[in-house]
Structure formats: C-alpha cells, structure tokens
C-alpha atoms as a PDB file:
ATOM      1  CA  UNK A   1      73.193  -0.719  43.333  1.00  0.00           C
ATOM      2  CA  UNK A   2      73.358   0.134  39.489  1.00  0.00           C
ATOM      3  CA  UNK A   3      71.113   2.718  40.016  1.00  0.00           C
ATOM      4  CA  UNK A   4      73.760   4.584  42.717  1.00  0.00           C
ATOM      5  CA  UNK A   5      76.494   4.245  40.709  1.00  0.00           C
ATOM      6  CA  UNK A   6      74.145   5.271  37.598  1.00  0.00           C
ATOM      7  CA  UNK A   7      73.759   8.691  39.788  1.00  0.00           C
ATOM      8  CA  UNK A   8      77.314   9.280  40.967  1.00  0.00           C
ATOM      9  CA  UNK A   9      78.753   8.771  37.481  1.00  0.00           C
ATOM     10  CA  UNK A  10      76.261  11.554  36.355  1.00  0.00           C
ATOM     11  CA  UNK A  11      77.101  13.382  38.930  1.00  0.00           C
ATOM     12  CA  UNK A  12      81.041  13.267  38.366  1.00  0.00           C
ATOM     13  CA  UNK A  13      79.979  14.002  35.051  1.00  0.00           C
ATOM     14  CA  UNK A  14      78.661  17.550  35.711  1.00  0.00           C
ATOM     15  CA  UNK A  15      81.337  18.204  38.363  1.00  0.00           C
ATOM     16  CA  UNK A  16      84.297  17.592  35.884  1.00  0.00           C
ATOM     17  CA  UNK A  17      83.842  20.291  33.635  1.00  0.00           C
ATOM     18  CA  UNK A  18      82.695  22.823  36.266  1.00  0.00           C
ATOM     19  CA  UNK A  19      86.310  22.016  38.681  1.00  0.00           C
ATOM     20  CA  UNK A  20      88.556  22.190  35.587  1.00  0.00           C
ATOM     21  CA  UNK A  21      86.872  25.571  34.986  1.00  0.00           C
ATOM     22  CA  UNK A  22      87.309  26.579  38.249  1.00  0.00           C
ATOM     23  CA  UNK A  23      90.845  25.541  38.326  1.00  0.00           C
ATOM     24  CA  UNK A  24      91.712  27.380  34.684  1.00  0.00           C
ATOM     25  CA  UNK A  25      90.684  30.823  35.501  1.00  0.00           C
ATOM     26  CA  UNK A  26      93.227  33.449  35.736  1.00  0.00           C
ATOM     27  CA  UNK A  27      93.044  37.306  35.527  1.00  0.00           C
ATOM     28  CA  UNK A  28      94.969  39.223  32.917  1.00  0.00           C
ATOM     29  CA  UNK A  29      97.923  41.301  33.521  1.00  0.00           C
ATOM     30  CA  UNK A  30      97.140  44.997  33.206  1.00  0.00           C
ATOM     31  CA  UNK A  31      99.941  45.862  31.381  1.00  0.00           C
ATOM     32  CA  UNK A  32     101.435  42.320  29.928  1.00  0.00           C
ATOM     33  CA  UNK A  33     104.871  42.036  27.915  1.00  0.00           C
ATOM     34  CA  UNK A  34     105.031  40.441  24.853  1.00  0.00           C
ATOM     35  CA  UNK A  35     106.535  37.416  26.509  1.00  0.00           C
ATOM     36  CA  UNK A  36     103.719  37.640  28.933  1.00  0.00           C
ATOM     37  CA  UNK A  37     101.178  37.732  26.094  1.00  0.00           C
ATOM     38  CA  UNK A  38     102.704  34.539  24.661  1.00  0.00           C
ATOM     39  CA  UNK A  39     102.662  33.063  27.865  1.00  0.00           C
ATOM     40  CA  UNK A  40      99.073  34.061  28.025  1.00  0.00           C
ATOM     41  CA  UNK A  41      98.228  32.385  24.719  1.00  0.00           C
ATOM     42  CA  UNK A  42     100.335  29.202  24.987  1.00  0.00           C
ATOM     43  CA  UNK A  43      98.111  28.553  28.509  1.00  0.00           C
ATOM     44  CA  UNK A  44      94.370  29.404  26.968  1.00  0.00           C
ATOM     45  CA  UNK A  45      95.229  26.919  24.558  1.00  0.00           C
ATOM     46  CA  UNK A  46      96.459  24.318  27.159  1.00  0.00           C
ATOM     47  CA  UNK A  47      93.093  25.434  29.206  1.00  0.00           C
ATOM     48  CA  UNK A  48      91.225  24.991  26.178  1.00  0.00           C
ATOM     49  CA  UNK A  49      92.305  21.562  25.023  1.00  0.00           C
ATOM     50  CA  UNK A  50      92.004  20.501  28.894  1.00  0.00           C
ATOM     51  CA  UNK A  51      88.694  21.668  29.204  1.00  0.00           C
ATOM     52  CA  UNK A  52      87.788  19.800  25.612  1.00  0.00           C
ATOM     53  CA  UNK A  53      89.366  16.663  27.114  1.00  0.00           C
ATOM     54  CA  UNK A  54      87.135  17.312  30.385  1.00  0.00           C
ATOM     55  CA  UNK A  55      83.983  17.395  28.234  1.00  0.00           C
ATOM     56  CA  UNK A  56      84.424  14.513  26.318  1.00  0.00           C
ATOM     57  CA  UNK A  57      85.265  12.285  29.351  1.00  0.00           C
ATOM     58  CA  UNK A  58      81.959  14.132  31.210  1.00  0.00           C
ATOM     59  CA  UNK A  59      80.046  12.982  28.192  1.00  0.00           C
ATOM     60  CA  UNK A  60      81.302   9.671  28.296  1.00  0.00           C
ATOM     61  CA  UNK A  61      80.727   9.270  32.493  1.00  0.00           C
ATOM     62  CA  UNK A  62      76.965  10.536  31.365  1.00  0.00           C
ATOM     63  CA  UNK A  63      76.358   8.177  28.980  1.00  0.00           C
ATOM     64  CA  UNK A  64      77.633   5.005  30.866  1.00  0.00           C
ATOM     65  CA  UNK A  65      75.715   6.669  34.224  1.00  0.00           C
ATOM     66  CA  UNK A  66      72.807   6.725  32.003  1.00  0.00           C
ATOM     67  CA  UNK A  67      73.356   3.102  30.692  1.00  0.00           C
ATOM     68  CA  UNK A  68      73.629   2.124  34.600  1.00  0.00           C
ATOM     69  CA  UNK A  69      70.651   3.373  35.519  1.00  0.00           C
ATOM     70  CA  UNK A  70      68.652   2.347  32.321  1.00  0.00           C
ATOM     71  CA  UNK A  71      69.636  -1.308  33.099  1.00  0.00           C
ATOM     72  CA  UNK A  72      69.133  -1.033  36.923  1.00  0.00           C
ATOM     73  CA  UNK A  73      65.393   0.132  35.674  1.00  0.00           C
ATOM     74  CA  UNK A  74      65.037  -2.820  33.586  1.00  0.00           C
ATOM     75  CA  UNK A  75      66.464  -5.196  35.870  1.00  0.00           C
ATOM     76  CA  UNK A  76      63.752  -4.009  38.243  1.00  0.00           C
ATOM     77  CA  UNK A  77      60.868  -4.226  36.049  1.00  0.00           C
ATOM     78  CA  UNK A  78      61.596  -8.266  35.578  1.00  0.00           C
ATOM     79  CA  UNK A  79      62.231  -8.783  38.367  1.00  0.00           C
ATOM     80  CA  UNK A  80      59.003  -7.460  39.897  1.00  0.00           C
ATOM     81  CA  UNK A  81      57.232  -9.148  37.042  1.00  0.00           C
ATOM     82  CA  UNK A  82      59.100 -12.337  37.859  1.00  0.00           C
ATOM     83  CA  UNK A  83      57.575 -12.015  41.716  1.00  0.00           C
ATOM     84  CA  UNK A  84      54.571 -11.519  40.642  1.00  0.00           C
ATOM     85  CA  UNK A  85      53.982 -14.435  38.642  1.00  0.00           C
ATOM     86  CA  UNK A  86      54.913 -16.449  41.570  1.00  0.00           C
END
C-alpha cells in the first residue's frame, strides 16, 4: 500500500510544477502601455513566487513519496525474511 501512495505522491510531485506552468503562461501585448507593462511585471512576479512555492511543495511530495516507498521496501524485506525463518 506504501509503495502506491510512495508512487502517486511522486507523481503529484512532477505534475505540480508542470500544471502551474501551464496555467501561468500568457503572451505579451504587441504594443503594451505603461500601465500594461506594470501589469505585466506585477504578474511575472506573482507567477514567479507561485511557481517557487510549487517547487518547494513538489520537492517536499518527492521526498515523503520517496520515504513511502523506501519503508514499504524495507517492510518487505522483513517480512519475507520473517517467512522464511518459519
């Protein structure tokens, strides 16, 4: 069971980062304002602190997917060493 949720969380992991990509990109205007431009800059740095955010809660669903399966693995192990001393 570990193991599946060891998976999914890596799996969530490598989505996050790719959907809030998806989600931030915008074309420029071809000829912008310079209230547009602000505009412009005030949302790459919103997209850029959301994307930071993203990563660092991908990283953390890697490393506890990682952890998940690592103990699923050594769960395992003893207990096929524990059936075969039987």
């Amino acid at each position: 069971m570990l193991r599946v949720v060891g998976v999914l969380l890596m799996l969530a992991s490598c989505l996050l980062p790719c959907l809030t990509l998806w989600n931030g990109m915008t074309l420029p205007d071809q000829d912008p304002t310079p209230e547009a431009i602000q505009q412009q800059d005030a949302e790459s740095l919103a997209f850029e602190q959301r994307f930071q955010t993203s990563a660092w809660i991908a990283g953390a669903l890697a490393i506890l997917g990682l952890a998940a399966f690592i103990i699923e693995r050594k769960n395992h192990g003893t207990a096929k060493r524990v059936q075969e001393k039987k």
